[in-house]
Protein backbone atom coordinates (compact mmCIF):
# COMPACT_ATOMS: atom_id res chain seq x y z
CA UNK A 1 65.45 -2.68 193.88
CA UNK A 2 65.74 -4.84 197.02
CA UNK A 3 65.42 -8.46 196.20
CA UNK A 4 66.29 -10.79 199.28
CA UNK A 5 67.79 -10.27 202.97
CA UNK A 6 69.31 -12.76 205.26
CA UNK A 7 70.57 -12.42 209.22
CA UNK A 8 73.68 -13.36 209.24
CA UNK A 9 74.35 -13.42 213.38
CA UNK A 10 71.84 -12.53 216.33
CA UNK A 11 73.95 -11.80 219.70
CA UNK A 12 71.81 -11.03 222.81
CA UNK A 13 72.91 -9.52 225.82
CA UNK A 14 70.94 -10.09 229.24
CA UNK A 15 72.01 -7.90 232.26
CA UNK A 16 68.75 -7.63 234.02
CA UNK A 17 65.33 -8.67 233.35
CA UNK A 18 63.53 -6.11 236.03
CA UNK A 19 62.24 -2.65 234.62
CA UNK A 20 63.41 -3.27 231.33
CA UNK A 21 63.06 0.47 229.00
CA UNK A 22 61.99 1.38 225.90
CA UNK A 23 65.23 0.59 223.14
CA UNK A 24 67.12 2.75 221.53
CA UNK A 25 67.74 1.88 217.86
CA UNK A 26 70.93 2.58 216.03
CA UNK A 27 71.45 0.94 212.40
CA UNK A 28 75.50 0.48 211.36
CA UNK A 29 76.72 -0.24 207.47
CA UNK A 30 79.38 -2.13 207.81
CA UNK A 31 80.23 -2.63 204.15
CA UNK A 32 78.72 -2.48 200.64
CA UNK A 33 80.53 -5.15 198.40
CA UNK A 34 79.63 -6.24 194.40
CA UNK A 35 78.11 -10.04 194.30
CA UNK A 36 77.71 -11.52 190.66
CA UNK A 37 74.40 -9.56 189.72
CA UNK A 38 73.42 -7.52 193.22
CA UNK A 39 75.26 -5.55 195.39
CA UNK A 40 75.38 -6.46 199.24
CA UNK A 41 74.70 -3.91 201.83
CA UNK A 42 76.22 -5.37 205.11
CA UNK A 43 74.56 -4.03 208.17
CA UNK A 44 74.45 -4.35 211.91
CA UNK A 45 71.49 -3.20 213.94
CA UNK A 46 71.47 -2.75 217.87
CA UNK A 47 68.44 -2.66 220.42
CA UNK A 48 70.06 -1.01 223.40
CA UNK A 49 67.80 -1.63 226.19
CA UNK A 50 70.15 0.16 228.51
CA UNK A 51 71.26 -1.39 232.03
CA UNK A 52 69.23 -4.39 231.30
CA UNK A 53 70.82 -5.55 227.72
CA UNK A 54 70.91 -5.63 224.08
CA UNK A 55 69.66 -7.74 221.35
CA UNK A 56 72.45 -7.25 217.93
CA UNK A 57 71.32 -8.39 214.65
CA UNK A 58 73.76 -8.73 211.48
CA UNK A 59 72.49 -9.19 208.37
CA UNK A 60 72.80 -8.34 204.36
CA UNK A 61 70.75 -6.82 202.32
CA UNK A 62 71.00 -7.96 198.44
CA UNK A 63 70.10 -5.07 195.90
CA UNK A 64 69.77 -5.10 192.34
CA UNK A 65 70.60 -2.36 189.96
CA UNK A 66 72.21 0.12 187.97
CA UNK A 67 75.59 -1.75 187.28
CA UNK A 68 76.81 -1.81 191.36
CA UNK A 69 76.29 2.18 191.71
CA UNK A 70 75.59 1.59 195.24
CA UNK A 71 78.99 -0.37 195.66
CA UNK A 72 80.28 2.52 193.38
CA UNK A 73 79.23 5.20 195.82
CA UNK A 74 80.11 3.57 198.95
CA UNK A 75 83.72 2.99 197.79
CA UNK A 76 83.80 6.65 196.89
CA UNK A 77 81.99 8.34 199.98
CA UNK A 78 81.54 5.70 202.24
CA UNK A 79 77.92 6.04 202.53
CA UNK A 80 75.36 5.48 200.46
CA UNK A 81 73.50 7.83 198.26
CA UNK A 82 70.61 10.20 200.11
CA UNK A 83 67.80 9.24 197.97
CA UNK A 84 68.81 5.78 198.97
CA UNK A 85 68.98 5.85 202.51
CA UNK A 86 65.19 6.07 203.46
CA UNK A 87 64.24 2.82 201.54
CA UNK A 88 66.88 1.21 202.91
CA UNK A 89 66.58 2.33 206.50
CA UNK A 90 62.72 1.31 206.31
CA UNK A 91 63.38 -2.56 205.05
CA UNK A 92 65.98 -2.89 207.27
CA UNK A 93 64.14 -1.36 210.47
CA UNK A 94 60.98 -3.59 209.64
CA UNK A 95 63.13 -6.81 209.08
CA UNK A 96 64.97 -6.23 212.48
CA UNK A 97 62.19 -5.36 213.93
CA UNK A 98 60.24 -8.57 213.35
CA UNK A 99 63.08 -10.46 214.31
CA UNK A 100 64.25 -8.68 217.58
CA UNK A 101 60.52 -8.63 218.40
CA UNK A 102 60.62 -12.60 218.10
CA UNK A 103 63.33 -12.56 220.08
CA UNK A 104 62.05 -10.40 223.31
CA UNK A 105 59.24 -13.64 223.77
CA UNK A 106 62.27 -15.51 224.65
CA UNK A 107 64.29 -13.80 226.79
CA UNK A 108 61.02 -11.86 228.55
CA UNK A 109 62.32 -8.18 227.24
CA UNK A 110 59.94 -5.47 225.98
CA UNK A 111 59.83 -5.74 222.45
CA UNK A 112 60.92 -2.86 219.86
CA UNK A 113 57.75 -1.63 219.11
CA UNK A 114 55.30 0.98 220.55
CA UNK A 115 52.03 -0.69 221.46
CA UNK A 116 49.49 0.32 219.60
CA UNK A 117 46.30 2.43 221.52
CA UNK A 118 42.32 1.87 220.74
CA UNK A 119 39.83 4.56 220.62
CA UNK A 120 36.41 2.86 220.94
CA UNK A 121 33.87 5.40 219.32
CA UNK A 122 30.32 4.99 220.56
């Protein structure tokens, strides 16, 4: 069960604010270490907007369990386990995304997220 996050670093890269695309999203473990009583899921996640920059987010992700099985696993295979992954890749995805999209009001980029479309029924 997750039970806290921080960001750790934010890094932003501005090459060019005209015709800034769409990111592309890639999400890096960098480690998976035993704390105390959670195990720490060390992460980096990049919004690569191309020629015009990238915003870089490093954070940690604090999970508490089965006796450090994901630390377990990771030293083992260096990943973690498949029935893992999705729940992981979703909390970490919505907590970057808030942040990067906090971010993109500053520095004028398009933020990570697809607008959302209307239908207006009459």
């Amino acid at each position: 069960m997750i039970v806290g996050d921080v960001i750790n670093q934010v890094a932003v890269i501005i090459k060019d604010r005209n015709n800034v695309p769409f990111p592309a999203f890639n999400l890096r473990i960098l480690d998976v270490v035993e704390d105390k009583d959670v195990t720490v899921i060390k992460y980096e996640v990049t919004f690569d907007y191309g020629n015009a920059g990238k915003i870089v987010l490093t954070g940690e992700v604090y999970e508490k369990g089965e006796e450090h099985k994901l630390a377990k696993f990771w030293k083992d295979n260096n990943k973690l386990p498949n029935d893992y992954v999705p729940q992981f890749m979703s909390f970490v995805n919505w907590i970057a995304t808030v942040h990067a999209t906090v971010i993109c009001q500053t520095i004028r980029f398009r933020p990570p997220l697809l607008p959302l479309t209307f239908n207006v029924k009459e």
